[in-house]
PDB file of N, CA and C in Angstrom:
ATOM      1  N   UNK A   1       0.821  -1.199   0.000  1.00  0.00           N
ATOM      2  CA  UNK A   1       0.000   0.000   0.000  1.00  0.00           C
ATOM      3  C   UNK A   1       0.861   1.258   0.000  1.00  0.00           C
ATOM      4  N   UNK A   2       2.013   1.403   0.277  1.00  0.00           N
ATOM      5  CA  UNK A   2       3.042   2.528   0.089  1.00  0.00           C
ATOM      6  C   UNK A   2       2.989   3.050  -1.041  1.00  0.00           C
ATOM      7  N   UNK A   3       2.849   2.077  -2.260  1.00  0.00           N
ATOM      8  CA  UNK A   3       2.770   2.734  -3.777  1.00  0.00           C
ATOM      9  C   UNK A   3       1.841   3.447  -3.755  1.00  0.00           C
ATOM     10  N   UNK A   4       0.665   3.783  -3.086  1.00  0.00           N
ATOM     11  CA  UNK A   4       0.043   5.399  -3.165  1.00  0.00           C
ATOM     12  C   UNK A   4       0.782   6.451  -2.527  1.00  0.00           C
ATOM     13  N   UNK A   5       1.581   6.079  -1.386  1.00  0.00           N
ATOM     14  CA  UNK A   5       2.147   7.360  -0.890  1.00  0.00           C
ATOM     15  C   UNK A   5       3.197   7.684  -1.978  1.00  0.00           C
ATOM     16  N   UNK A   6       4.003   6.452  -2.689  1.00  0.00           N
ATOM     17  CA  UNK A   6       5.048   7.356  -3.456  1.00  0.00           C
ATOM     18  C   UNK A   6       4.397   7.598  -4.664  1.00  0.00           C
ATOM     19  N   UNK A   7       3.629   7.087  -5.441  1.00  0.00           N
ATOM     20  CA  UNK A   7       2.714   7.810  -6.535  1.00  0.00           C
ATOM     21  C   UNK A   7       2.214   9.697  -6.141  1.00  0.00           C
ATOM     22  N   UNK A   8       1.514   9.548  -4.632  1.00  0.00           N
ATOM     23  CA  UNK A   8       1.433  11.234  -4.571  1.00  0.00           C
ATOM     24  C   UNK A   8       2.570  11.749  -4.751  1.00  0.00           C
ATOM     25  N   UNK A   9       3.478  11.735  -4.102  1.00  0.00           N
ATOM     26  CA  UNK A   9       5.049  12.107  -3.523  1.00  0.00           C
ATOM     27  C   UNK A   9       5.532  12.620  -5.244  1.00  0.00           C
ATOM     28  N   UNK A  10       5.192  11.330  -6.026  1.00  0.00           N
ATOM     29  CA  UNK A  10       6.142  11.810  -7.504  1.00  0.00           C
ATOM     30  C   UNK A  10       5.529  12.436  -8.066  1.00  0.00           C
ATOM     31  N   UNK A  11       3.817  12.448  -7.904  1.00  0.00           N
ATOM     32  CA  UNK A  11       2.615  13.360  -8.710  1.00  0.00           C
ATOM     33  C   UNK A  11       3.198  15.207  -8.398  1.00  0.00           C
ATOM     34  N   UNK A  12       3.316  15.210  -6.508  1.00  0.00           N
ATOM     35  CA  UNK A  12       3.893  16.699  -6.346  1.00  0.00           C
ATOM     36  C   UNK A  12       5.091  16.892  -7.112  1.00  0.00           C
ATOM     37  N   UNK A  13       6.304  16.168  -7.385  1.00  0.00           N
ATOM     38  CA  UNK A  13       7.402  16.204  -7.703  1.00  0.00           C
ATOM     39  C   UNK A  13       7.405  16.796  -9.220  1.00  0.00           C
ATOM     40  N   UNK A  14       6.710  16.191  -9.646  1.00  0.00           N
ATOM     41  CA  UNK A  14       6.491  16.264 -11.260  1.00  0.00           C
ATOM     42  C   UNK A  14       5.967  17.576 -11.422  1.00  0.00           C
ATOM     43  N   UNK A  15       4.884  18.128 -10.710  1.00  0.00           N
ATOM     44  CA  UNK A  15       3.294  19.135 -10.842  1.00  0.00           C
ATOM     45  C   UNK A  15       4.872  20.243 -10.912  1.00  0.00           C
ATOM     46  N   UNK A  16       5.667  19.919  -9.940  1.00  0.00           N
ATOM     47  CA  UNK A  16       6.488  21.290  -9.650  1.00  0.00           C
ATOM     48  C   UNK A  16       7.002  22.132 -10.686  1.00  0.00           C
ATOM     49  N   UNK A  17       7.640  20.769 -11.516  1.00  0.00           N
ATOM     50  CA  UNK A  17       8.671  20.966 -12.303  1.00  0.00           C
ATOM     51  C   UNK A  17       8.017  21.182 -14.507  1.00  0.00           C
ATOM     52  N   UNK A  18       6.687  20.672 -13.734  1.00  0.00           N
ATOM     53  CA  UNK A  18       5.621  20.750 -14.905  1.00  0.00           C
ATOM     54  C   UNK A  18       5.410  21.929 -15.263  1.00  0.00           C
ATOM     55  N   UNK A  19       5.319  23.416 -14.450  1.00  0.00           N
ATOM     56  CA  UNK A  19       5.200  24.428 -14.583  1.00  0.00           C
ATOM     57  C   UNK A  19       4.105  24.873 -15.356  1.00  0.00           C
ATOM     58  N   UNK A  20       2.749  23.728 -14.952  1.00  0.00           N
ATOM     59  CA  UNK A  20       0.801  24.625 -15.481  1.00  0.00           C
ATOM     60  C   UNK A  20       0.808  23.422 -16.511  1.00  0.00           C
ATOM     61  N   UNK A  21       1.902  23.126 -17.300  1.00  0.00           N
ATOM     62  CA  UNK A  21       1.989  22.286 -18.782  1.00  0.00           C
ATOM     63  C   UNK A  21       1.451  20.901 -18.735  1.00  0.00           C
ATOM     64  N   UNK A  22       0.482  20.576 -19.198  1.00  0.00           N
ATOM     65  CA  UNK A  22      -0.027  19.049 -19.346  1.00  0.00           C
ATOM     66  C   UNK A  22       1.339  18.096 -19.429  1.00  0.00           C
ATOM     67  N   UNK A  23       0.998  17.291 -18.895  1.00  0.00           N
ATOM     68  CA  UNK A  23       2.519  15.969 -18.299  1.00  0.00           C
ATOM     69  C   UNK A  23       1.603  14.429 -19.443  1.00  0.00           C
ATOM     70  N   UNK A  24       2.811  14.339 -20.360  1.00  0.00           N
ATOM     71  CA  UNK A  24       1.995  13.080 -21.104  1.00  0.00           C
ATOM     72  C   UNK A  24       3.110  11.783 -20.570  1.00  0.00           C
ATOM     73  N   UNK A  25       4.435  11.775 -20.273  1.00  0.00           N
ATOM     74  CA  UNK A  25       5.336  11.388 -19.614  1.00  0.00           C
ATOM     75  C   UNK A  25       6.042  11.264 -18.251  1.00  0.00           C
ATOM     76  N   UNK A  26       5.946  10.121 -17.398  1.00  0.00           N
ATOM     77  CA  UNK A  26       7.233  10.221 -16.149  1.00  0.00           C
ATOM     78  C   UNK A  26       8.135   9.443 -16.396  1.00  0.00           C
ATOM     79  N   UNK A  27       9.182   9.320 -16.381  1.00  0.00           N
ATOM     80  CA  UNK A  27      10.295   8.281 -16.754  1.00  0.00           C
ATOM     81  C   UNK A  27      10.449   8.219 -14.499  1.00  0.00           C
ATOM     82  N   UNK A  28      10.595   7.081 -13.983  1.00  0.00           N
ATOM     83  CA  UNK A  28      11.260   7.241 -12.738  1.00  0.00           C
ATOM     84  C   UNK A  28      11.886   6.109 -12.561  1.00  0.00           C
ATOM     85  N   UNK A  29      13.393   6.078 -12.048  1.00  0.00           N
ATOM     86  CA  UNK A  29      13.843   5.166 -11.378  1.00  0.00           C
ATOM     87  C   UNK A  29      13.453   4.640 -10.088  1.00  0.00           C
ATOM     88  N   UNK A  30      13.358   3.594 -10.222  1.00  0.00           N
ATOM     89  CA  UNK A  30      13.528   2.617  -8.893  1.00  0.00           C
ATOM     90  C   UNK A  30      14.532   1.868  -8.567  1.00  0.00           C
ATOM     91  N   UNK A  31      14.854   2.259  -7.244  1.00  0.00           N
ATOM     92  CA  UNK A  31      16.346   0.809  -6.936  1.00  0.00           C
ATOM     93  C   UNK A  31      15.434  -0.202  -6.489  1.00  0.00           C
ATOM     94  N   UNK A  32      15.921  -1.480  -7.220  1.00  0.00           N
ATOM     95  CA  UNK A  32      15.863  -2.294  -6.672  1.00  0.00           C
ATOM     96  C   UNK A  32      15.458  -3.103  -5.179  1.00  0.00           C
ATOM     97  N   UNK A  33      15.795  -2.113  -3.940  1.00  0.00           N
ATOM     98  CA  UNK A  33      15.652  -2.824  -3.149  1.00  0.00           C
ATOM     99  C   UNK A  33      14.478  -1.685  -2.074  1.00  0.00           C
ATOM    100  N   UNK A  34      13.931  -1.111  -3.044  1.00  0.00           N
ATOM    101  CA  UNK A  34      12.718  -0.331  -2.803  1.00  0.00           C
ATOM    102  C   UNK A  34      11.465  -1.267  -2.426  1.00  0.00           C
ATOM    103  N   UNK A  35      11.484  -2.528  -3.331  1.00  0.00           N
ATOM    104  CA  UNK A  35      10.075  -2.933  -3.020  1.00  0.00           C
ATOM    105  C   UNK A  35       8.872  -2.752  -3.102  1.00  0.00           C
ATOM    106  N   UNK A  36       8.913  -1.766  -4.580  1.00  0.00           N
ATOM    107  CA  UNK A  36       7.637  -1.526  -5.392  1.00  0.00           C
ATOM    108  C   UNK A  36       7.320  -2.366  -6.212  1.00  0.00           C
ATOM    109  N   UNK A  37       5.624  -2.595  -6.021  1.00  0.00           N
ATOM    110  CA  UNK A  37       5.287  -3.158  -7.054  1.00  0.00           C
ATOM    111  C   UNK A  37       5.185  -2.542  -7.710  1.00  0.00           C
ATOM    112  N   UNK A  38       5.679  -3.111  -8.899  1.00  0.00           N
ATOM    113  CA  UNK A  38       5.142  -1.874 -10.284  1.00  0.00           C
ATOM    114  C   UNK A  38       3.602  -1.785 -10.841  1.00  0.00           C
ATOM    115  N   UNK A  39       3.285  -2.719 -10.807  1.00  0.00           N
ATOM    116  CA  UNK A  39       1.800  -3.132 -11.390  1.00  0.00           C
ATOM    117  C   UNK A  39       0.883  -2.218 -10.400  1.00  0.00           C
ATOM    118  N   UNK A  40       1.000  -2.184  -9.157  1.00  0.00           N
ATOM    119  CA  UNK A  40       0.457  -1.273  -8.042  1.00  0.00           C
ATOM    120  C   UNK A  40       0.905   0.002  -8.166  1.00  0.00           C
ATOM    121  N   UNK A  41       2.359   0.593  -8.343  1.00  0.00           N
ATOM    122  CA  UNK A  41       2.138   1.684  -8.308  1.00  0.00           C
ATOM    123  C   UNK A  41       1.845   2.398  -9.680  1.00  0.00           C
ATOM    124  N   UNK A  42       1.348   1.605 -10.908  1.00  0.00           N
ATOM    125  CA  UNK A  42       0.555   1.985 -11.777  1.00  0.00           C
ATOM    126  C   UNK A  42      -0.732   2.420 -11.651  1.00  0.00           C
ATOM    127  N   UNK A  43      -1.163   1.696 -10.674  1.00  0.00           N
ATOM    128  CA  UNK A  43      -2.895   1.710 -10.513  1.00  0.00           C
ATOM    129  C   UNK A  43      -2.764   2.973  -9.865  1.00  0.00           C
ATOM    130  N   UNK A  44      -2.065   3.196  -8.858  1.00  0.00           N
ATOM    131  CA  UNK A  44      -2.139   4.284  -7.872  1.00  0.00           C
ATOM    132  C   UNK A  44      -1.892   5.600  -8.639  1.00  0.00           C
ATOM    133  N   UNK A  45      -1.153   5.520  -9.728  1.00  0.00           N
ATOM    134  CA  UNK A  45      -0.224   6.464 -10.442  1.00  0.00           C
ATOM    135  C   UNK A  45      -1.982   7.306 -11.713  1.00  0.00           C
ATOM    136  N   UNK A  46      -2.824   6.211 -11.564  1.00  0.00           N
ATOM    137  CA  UNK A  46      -3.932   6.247 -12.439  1.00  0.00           C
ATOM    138  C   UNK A  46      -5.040   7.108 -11.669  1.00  0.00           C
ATOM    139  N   UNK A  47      -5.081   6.948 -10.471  1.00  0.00           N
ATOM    140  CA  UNK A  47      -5.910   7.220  -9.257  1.00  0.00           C
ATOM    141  C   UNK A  47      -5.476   8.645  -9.010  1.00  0.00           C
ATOM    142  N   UNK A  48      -4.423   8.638  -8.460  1.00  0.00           N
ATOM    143  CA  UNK A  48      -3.767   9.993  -8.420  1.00  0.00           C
ATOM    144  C   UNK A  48      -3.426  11.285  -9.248  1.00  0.00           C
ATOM    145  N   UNK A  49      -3.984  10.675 -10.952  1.00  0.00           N
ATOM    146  CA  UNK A  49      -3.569  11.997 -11.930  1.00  0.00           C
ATOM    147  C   UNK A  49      -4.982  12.055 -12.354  1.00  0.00           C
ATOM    148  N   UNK A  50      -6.283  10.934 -11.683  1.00  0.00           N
ATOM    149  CA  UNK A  50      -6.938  11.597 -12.210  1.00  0.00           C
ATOM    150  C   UNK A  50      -7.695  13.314 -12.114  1.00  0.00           C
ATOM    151  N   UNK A  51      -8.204  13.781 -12.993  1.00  0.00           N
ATOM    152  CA  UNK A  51      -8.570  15.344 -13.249  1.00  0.00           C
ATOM    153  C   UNK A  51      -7.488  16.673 -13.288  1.00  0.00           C
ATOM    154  N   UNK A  52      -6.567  15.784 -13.199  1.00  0.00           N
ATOM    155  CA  UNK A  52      -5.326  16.961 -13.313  1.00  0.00           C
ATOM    156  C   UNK A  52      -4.625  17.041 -14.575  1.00  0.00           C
ATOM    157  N   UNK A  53      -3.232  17.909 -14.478  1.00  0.00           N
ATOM    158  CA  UNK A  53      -2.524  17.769 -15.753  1.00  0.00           C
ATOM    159  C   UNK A  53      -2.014  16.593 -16.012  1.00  0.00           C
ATOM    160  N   UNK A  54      -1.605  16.094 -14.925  1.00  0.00           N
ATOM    161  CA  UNK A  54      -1.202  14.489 -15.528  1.00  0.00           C
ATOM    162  C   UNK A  54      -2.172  12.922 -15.498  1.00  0.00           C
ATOM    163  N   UNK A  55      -3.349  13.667 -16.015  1.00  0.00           N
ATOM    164  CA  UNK A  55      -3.980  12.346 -16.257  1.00  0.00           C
ATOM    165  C   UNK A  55      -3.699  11.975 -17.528  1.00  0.00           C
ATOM    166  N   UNK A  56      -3.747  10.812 -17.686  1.00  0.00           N
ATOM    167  CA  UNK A  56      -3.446  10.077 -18.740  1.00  0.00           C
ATOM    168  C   UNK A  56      -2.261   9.683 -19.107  1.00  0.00           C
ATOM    169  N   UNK A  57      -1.240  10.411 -18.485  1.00  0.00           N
ATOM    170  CA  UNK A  57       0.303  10.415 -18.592  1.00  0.00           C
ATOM    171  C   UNK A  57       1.049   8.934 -18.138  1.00  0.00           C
ATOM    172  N   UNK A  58       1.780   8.717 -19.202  1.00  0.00           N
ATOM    173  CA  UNK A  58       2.491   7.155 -19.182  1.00  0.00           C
ATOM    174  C   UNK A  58       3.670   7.161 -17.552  1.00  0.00           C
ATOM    175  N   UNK A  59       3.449   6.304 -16.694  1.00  0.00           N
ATOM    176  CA  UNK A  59       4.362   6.347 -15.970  1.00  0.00           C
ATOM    177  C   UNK A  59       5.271   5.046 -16.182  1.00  0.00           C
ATOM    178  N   UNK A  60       6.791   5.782 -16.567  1.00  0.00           N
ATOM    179  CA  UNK A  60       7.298   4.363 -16.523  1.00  0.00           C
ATOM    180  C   UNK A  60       8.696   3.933 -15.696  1.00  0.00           C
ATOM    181  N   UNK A  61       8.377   2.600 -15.263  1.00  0.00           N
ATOM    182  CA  UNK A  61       9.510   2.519 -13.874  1.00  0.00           C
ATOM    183  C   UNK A  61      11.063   2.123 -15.139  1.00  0.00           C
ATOM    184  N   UNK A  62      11.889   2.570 -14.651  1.00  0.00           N
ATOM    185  CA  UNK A  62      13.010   2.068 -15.066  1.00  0.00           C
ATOM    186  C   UNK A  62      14.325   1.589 -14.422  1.00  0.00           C
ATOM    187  N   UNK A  63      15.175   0.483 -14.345  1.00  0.00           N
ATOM    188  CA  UNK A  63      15.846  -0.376 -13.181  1.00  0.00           C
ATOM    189  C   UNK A  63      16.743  -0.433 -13.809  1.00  0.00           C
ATOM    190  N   UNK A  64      17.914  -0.298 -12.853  1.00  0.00           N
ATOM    191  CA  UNK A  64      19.313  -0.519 -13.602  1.00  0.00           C
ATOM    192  C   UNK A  64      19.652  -1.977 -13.665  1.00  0.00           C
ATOM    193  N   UNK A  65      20.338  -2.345 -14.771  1.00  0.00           N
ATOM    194  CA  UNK A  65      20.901  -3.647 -14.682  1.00  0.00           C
ATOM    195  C   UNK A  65      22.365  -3.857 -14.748  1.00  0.00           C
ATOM    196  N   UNK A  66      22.956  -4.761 -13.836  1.00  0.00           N
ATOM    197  CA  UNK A  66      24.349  -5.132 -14.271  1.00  0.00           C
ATOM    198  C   UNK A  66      25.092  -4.376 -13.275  1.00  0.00           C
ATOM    199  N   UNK A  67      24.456  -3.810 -12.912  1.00  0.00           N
ATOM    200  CA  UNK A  67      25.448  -2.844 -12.022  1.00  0.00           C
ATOM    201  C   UNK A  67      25.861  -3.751 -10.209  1.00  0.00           C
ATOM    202  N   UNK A  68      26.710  -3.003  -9.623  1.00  0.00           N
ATOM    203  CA  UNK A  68      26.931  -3.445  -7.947  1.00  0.00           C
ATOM    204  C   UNK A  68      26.150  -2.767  -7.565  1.00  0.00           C
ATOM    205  N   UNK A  69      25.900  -3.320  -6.434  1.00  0.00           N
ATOM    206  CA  UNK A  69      24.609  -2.612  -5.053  1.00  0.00           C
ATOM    207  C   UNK A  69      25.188  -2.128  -4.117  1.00  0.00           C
ATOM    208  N   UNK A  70      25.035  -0.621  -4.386  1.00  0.00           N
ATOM    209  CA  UNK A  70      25.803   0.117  -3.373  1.00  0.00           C
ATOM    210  C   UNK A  70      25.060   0.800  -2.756  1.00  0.00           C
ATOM    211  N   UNK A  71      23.652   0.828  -3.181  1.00  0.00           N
ATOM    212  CA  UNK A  71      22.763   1.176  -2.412  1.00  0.00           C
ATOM    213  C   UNK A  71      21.005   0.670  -3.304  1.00  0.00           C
ATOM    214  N   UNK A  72      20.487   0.903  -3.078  1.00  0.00           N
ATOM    215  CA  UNK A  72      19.226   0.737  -3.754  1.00  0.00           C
ATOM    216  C   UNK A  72      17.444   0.790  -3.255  1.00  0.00           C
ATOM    217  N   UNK A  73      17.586   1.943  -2.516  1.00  0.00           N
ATOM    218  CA  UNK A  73      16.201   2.307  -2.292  1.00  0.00           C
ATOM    219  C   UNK A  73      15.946   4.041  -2.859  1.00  0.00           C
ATOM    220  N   UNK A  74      16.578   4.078  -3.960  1.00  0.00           N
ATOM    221  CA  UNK A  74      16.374   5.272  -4.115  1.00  0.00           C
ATOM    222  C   UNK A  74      15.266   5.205  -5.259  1.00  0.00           C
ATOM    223  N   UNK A  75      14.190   6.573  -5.200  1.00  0.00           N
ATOM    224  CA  UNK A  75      13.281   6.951  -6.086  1.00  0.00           C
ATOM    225  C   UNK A  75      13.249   7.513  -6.584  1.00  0.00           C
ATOM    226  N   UNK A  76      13.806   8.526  -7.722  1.00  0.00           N
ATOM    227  CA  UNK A  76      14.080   9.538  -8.479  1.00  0.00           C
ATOM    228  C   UNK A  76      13.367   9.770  -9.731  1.00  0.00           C
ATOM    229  N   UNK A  77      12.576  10.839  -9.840  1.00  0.00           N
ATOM    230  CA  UNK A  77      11.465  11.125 -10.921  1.00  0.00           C
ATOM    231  C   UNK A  77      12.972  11.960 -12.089  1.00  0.00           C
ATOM    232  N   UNK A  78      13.181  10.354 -12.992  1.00  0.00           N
ATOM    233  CA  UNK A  78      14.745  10.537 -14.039  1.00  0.00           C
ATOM    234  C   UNK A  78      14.250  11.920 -15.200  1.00  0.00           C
ATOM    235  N   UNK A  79      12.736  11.881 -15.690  1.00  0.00           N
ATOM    236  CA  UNK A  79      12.639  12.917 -16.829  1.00  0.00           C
ATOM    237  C   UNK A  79      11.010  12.758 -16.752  1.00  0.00           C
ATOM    238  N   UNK A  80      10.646  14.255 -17.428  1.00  0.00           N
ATOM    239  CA  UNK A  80       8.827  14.352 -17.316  1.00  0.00           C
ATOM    240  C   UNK A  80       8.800  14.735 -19.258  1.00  0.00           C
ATOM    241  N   UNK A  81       7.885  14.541 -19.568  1.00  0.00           N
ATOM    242  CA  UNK A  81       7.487  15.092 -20.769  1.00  0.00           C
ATOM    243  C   UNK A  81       6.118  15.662 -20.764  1.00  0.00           C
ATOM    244  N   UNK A  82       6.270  16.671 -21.373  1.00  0.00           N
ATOM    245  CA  UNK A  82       5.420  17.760 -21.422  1.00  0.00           C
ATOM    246  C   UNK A  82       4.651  18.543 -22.477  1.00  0.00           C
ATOM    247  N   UNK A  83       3.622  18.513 -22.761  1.00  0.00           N
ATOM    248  CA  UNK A  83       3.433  19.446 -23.810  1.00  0.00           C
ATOM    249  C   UNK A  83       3.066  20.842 -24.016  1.00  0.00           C
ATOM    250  N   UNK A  84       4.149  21.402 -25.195  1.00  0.00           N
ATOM    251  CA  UNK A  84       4.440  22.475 -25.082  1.00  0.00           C
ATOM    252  C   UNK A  84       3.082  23.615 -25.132  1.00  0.00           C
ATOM    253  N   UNK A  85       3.348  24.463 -24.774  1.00  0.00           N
ATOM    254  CA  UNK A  85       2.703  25.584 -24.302  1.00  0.00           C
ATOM    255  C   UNK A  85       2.125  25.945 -26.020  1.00  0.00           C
ATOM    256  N   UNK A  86       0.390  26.513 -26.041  1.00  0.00           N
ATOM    257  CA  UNK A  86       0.284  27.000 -27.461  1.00  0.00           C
ATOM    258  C   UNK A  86       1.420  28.645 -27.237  1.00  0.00           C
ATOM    259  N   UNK A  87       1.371  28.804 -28.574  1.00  0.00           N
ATOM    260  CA  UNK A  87       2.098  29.766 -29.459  1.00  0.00           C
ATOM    261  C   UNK A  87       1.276  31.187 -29.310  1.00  0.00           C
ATOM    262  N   UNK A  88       1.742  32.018 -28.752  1.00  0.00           N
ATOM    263  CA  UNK A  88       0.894  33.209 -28.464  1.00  0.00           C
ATOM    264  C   UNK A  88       0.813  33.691 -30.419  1.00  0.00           C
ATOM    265  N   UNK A  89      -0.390  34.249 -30.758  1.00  0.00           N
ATOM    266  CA  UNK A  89      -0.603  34.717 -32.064  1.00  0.00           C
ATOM    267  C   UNK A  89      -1.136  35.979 -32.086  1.00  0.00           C
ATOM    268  N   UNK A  90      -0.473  36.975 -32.303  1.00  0.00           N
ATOM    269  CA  UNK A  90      -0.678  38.286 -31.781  1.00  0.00           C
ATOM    270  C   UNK A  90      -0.381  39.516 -32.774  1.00  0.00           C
TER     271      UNK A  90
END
């Protein structure tokens, strides 16, 4: 049940850096030894954008491979995509 608290947590994270702009993208890392489900914090990720700018927006987890474990509970919202602002016509 945590995957709703970090679904809000990355929803504020994102809204910040979104600046008003509809969010069609989250790219976020997960370490490994976080202990998210992904499938759950999809649902939550669905729940949480609904009526805002980021409804509908693809969230996708991404995991390093191959690497040593030097640590791995970190959550980091890696890149947002956004669509651009209309074109003032004046």
């Amino acid at each position: 049940m945590h995957e709703l608290a970090i679904s809000s947590a990355v929803l504020e994270s994102v809204l910040r850096h979104a600046d008003g702009r509809r969010v069609t993208s989250v790219q976020l890392r997960v370490g490994h030894l976080r202990q998210v489900v992904p499938d759950s914090l999809e649902f939550y990720w669905d729940i949480v954008t609904r009526d805002g700018l980021c409804e509908g927006s693809v969230l996708e987890l991404v995991a390093g491979a191959d690497v040593e474990i030097a640590a791995g509970d970190e959550l980091e919202v890696e890149s947002i995509e956004v669509e651009e602002e209309p074109a003032c016509t004046a």
